[in-house]
C-alpha atoms as a PDB file:
ATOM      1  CA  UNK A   1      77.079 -67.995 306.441  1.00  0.00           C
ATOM      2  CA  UNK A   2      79.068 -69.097 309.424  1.00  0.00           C
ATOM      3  CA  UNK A   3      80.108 -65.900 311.234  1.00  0.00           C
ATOM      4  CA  UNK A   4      82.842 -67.562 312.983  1.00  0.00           C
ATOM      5  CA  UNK A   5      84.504 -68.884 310.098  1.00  0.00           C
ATOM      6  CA  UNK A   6      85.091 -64.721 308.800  1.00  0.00           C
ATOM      7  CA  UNK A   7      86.277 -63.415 312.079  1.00  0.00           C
ATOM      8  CA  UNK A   8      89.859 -63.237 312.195  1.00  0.00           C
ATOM      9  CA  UNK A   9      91.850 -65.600 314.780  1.00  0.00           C
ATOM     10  CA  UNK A  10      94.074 -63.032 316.815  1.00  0.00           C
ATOM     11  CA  UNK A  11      90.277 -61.319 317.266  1.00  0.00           C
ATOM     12  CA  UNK A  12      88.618 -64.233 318.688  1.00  0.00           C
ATOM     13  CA  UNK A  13      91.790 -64.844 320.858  1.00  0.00           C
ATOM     14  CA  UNK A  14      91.417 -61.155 322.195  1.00  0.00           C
ATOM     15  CA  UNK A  15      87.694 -61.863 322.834  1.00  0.00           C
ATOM     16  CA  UNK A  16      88.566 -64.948 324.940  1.00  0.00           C
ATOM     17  CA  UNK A  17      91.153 -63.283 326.654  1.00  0.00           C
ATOM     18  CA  UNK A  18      88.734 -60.154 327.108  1.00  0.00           C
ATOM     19  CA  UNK A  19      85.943 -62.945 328.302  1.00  0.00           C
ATOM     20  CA  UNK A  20      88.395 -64.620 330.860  1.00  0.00           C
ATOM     21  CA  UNK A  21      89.641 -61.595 332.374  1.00  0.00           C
ATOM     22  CA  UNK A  22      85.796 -59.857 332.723  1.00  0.00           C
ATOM     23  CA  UNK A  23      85.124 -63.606 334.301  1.00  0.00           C
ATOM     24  CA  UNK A  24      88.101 -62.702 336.744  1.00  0.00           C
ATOM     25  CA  UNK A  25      89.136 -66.631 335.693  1.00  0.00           C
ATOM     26  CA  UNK A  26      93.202 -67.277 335.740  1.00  0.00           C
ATOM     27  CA  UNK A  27      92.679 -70.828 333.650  1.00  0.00           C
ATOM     28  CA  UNK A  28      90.578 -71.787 331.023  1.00  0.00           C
ATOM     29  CA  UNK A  29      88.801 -74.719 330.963  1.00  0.00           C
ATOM     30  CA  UNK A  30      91.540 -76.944 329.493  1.00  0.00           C
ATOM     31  CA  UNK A  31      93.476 -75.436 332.669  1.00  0.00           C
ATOM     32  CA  UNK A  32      95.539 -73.674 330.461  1.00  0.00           C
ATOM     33  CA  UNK A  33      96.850 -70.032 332.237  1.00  0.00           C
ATOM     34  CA  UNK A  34      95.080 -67.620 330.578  1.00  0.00           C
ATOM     35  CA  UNK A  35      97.953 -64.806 329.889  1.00  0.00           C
ATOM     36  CA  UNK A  36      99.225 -67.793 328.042  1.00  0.00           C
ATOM     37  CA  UNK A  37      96.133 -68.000 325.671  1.00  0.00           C
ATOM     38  CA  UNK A  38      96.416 -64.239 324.915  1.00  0.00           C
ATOM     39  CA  UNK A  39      99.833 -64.721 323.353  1.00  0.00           C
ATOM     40  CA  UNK A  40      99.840 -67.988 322.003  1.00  0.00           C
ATOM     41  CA  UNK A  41      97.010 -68.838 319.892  1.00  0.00           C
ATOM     42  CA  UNK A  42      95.628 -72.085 319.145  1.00  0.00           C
ATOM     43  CA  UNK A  43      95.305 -71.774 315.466  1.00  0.00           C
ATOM     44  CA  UNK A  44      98.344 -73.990 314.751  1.00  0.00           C
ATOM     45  CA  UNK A  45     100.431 -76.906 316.021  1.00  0.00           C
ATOM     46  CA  UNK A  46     103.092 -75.526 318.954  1.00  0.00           C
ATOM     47  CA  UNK A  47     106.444 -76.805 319.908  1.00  0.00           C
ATOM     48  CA  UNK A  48     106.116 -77.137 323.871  1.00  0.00           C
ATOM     49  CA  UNK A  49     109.504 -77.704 326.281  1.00  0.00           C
ATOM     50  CA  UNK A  50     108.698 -78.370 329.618  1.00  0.00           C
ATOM     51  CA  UNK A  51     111.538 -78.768 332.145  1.00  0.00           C
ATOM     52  CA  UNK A  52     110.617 -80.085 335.560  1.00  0.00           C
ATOM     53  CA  UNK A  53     107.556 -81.991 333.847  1.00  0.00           C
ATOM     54  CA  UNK A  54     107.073 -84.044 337.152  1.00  0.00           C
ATOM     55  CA  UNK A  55     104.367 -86.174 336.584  1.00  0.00           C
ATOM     56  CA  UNK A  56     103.314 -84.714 333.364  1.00  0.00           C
ATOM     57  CA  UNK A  57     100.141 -82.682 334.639  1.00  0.00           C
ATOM     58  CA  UNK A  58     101.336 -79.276 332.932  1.00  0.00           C
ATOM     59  CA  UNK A  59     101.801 -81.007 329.486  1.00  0.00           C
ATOM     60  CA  UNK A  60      98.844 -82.521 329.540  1.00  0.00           C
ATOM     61  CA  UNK A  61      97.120 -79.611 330.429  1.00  0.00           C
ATOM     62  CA  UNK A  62      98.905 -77.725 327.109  1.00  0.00           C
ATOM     63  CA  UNK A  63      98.136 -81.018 324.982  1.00  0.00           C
ATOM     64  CA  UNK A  64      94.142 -80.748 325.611  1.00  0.00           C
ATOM     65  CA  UNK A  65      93.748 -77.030 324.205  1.00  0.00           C
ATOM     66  CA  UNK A  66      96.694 -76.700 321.691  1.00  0.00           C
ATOM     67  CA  UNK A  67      97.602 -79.163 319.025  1.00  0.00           C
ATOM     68  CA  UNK A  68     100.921 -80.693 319.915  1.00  0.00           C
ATOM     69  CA  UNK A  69     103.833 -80.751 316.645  1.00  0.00           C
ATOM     70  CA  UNK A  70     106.771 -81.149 319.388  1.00  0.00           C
ATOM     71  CA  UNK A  71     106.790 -81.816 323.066  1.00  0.00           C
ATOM     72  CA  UNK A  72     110.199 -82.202 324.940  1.00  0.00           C
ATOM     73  CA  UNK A  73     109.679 -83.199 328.180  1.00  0.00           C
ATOM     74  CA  UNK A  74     112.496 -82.933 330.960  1.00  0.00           C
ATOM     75  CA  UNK A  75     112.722 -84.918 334.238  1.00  0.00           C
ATOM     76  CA  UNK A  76     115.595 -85.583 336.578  1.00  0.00           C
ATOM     77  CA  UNK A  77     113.361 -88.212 338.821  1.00  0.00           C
ATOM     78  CA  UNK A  78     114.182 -91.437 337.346  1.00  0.00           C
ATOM     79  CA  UNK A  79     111.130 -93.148 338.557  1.00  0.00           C
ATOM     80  CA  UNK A  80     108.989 -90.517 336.972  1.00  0.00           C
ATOM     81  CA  UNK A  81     110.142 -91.036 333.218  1.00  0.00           C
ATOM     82  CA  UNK A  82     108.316 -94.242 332.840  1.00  0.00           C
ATOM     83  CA  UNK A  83     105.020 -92.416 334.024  1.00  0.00           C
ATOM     84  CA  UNK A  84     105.291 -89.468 331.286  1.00  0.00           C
ATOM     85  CA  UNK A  85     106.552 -91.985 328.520  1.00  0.00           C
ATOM     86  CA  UNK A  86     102.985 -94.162 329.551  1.00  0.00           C
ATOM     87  CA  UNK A  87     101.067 -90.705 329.401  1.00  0.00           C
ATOM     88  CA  UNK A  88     102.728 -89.207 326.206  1.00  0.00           C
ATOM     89  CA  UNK A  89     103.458 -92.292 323.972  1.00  0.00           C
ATOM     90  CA  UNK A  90     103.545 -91.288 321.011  1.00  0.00           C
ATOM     91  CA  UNK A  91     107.357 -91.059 319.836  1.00  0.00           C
ATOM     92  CA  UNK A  92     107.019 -89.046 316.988  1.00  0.00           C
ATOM     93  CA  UNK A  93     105.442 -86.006 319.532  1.00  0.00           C
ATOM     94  CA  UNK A  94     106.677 -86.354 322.858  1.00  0.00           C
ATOM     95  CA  UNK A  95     110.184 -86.508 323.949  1.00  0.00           C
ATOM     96  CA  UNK A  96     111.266 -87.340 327.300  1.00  0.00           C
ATOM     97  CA  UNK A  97     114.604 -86.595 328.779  1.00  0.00           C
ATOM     98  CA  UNK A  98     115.809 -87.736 332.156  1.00  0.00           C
ATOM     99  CA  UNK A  99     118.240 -85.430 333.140  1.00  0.00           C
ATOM    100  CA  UNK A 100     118.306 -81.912 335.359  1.00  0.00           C
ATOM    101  CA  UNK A 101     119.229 -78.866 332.709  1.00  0.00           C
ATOM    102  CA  UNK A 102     121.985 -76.981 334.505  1.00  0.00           C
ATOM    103  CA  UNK A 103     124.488 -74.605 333.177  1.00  0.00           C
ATOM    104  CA  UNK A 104     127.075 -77.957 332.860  1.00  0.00           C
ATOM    105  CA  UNK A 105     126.932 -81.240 331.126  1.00  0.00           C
ATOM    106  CA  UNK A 106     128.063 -84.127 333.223  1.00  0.00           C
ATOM    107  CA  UNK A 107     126.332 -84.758 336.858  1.00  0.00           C
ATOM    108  CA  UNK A 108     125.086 -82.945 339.416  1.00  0.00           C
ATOM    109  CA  UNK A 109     124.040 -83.007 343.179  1.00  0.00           C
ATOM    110  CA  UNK A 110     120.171 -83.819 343.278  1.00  0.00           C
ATOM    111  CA  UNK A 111     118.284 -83.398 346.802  1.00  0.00           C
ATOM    112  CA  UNK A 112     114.921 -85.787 345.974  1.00  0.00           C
ATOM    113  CA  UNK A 113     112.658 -85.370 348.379  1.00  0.00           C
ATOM    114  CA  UNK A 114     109.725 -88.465 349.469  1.00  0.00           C
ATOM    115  CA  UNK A 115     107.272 -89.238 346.971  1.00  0.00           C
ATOM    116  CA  UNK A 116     104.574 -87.184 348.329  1.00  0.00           C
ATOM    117  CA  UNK A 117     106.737 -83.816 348.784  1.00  0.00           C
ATOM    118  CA  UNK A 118     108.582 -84.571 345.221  1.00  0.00           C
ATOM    119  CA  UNK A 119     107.496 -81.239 343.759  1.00  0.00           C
ATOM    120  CA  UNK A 120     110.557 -79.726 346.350  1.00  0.00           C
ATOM    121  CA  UNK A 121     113.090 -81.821 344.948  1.00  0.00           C
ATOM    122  CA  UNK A 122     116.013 -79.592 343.433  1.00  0.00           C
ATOM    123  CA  UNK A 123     119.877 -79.802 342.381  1.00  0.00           C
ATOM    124  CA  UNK A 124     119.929 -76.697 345.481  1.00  0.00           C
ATOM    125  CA  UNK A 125     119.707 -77.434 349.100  1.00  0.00           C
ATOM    126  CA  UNK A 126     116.434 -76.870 351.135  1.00  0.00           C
ATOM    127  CA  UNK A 127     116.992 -73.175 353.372  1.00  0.00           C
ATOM    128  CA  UNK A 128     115.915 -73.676 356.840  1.00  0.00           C
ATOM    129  CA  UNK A 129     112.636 -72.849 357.731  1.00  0.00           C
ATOM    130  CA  UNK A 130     110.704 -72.515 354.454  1.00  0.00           C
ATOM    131  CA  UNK A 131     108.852 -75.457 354.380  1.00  0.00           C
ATOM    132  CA  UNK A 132     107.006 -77.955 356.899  1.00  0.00           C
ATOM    133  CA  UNK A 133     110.018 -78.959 359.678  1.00  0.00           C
ATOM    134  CA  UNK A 134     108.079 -82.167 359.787  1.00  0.00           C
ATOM    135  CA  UNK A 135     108.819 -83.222 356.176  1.00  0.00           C
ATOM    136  CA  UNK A 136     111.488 -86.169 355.930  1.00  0.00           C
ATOM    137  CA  UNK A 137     115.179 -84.917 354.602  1.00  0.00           C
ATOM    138  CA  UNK A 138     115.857 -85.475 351.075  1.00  0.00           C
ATOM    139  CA  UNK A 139     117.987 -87.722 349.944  1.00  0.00           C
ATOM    140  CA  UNK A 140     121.167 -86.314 347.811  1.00  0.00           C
ATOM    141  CA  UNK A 141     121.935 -88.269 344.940  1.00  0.00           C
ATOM    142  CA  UNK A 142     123.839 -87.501 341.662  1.00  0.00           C
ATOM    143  CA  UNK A 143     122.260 -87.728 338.130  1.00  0.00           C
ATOM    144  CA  UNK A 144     123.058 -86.828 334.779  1.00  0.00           C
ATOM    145  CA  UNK A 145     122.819 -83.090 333.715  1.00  0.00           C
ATOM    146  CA  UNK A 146     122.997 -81.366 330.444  1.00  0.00           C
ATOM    147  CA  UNK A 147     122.587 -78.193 329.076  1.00  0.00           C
ATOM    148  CA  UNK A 148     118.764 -77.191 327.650  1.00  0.00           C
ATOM    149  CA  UNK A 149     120.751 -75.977 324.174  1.00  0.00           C
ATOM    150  CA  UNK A 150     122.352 -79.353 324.113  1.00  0.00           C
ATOM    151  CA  UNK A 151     118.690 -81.144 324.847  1.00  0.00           C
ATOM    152  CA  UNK A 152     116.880 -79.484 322.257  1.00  0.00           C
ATOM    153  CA  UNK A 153     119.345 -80.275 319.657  1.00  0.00           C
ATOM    154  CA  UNK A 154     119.562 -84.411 320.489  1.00  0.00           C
ATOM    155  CA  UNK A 155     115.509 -83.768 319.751  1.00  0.00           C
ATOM    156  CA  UNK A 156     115.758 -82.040 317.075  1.00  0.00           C
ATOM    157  CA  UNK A 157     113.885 -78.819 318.105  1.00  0.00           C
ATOM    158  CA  UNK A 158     115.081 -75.853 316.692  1.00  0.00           C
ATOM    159  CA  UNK A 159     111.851 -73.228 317.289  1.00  0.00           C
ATOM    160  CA  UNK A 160     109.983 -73.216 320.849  1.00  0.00           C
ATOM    161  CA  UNK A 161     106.686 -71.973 321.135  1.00  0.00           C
ATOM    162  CA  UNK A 162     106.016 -72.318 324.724  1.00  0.00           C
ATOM    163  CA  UNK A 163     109.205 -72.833 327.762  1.00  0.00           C
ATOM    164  CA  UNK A 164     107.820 -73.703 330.810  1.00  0.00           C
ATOM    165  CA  UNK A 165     110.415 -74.131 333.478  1.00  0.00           C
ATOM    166  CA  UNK A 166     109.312 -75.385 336.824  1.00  0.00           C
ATOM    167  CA  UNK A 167     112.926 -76.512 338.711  1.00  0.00           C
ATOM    168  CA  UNK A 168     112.856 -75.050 342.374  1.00  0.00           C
ATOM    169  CA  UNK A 169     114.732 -71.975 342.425  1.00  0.00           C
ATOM    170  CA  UNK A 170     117.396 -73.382 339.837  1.00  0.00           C
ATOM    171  CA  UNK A 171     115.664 -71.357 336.680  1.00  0.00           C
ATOM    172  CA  UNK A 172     118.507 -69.301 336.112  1.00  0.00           C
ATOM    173  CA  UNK A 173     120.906 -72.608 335.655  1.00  0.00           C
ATOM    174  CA  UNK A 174     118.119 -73.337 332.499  1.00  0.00           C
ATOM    175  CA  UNK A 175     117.973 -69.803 331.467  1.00  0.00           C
ATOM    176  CA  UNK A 176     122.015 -69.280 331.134  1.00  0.00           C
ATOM    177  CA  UNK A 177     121.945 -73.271 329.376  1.00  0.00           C
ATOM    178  CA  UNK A 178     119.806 -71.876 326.702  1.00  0.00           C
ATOM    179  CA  UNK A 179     121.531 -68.972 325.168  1.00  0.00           C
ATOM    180  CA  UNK A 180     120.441 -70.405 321.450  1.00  0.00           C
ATOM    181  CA  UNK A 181     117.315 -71.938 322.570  1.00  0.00           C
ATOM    182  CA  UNK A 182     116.091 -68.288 323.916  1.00  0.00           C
ATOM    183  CA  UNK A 183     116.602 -66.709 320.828  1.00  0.00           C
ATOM    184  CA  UNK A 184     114.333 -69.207 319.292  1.00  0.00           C
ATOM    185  CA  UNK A 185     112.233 -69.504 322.148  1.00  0.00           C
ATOM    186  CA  UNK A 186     108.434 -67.314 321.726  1.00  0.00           C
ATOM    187  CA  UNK A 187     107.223 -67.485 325.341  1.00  0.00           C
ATOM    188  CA  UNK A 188     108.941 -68.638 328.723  1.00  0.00           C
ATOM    189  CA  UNK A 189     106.339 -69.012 331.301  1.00  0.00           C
ATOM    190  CA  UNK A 190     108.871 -69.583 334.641  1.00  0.00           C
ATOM    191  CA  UNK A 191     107.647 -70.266 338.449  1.00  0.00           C
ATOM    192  CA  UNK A 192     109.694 -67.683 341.081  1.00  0.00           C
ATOM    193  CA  UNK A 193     110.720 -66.846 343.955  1.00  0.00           C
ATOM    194  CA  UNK A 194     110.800 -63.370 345.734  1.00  0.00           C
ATOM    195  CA  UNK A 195     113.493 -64.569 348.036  1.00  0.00           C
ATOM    196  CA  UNK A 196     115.739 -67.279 348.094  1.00  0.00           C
ATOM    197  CA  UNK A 197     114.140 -70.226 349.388  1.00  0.00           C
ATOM    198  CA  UNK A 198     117.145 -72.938 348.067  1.00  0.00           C
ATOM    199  CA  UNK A 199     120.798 -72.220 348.957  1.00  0.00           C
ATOM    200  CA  UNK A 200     122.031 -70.455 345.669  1.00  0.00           C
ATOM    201  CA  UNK A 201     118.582 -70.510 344.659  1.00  0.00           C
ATOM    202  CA  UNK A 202     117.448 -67.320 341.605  1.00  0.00           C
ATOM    203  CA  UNK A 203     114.917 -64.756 342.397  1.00  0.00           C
ATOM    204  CA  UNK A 204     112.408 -63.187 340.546  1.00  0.00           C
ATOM    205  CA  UNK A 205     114.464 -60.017 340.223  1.00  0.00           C
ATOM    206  CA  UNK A 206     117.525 -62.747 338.436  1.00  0.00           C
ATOM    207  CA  UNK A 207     115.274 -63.983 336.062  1.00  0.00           C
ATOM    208  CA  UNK A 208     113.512 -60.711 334.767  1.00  0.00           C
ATOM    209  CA  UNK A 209     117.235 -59.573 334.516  1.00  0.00           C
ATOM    210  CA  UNK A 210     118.341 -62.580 332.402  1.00  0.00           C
ATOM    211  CA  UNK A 211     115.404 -62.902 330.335  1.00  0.00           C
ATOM    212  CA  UNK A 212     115.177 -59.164 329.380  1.00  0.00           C
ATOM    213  CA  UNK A 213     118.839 -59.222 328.130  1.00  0.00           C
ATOM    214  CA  UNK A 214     118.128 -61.663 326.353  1.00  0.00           C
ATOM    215  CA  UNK A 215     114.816 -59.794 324.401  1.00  0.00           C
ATOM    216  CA  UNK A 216     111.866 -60.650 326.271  1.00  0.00           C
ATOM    217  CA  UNK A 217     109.649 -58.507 327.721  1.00  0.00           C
ATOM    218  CA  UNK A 218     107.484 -59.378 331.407  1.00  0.00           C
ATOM    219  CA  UNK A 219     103.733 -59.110 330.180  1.00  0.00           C
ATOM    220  CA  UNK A 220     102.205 -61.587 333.550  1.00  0.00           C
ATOM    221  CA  UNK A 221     102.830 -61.981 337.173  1.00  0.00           C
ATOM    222  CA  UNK A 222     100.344 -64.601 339.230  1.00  0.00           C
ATOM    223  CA  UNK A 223     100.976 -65.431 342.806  1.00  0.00           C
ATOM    224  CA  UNK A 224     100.699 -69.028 343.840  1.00  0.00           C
ATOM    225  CA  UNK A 225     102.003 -68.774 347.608  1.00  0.00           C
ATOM    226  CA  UNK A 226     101.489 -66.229 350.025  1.00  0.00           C
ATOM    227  CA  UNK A 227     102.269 -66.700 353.207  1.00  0.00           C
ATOM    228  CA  UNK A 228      99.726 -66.094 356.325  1.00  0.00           C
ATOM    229  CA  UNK A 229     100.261 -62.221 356.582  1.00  0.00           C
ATOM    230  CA  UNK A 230      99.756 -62.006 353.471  1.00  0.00           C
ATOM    231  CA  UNK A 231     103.648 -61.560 352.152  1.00  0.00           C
ATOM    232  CA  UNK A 232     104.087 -63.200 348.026  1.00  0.00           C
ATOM    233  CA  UNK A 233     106.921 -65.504 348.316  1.00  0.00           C
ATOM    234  CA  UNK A 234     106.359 -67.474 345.049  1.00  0.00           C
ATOM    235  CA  UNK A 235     104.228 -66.928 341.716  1.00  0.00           C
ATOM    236  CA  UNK A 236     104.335 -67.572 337.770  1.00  0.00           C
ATOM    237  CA  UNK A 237     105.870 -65.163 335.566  1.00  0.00           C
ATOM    238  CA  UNK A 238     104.827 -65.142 331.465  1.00  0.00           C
ATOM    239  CA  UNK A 239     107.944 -62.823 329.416  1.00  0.00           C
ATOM    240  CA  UNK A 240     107.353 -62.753 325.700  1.00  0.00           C
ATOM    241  CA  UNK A 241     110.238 -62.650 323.065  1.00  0.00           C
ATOM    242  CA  UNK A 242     110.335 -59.275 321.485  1.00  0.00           C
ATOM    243  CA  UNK A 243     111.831 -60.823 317.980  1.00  0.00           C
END
């Protein structure tokens, strides 16, 4: 008899999870975050939306463990939609959307930084003094922006497994877009801020507020930048819908 086929999914998922955190190991080997894994088991096809996909990496990271029904894919960089629509080309799965998700639909200021600092690029202005003085300006330009409600219905996505929302201190501009998409919505994994490191840019403190009026709950906090002495300025946050 093959034990594995008898033992219930959600236990094996807890005895990954249990595995990875005894391990002290904040990916699996598919890259995948591992508070992710613990709520979001691989045992059926997901619906993924992932707004500020950049280049594509955290899609493809999602696409090698879970089985992909749905992906919606968000970019305001021009140049980069050709580069997820080679990666993802399947039609049917992957949807990619060139516009920045803000609270209006229309266009919006855009400050795109050089190819190699891209990551930085945001619809808010740089504050002084967070990152490298040596970096070249950003240029502002204007593209198209669009609500994420308004998104998800041109693709026809009515249930969301897995947000991921990666936009440079503009999250809360998705977050109030998306008041029908977040009661749909199972898990919003969101990068933060501590303090303000955009001009108008949301905090951690904004999002956790949003999100919990709207039904989740915070079950993960990760740093991923400290600075020198030691002080948490940005990290990934995992909230879970209640419903």
């Amino acid at each position: 008899m093959n034990i594995k086929k008898i033992i219930p999914n959600k236990v094996k998922q807890e005895g990954k999870y249990l595995l990875y955190k005894l391990l002290k190991m904040p990916y699996n080997r598919a890259g995948v975050p591992v508070e992710i894994i613990k709520f979001l088991p691989n045992n059926k096809p997901i619906n993924l939306v992932d707004i500020g996909a950049s280049n594509g990496k955290f899609t493809g990271i999602i696409n090698e463990y879970y089985k992909i029904n749905r992906a919606v894919l968000v970019e305001p960089i021009a140049e980069l939609k050709p580069i997820l629509e080679s990666k993802f080309p399947d039609r049917s799965r992957f949807y990619v959307e060139n516009v920045a998700i803000s609270e209006t639909t229309g266009h919006v200021d855009f400050y795109h930084f050089a190819k190699d600092a891209n990551v930085l690029s945001s619809m808010l202005k740089v504050k002084d003094g967070f990152f490298d003085p040596n970096l070249a300006e950003p240029i502002k330009v204007r593209v198209q922006s669009d609500t994420l409600d308004n998104v998800l219905t041109k693709a026809n996505l009515d249930d969301v497994d897995l947000l991921k929302i990666d936009v440079q201190g503009a999250e809360h501009l998705v977050l109030n877009s998306a008041p029908k998409s977040l009661k749909n919505t199972r898990l919003v994994y969101t990068e933060f801020s501590y303090k303000p490191m955009y001009e108008g840019s949301s905090t951690f403190f904004d999002l956790y507020k949003i999100l919990i009026e709207s039904n989740f709950r915070l079950v993960s906090t990760t740093p991923i930048w400290t600075n020198l002495d030691g002080e948490i300025i940005q990290g990934d946050a995992l909230f879970v819908n209640n419903l």
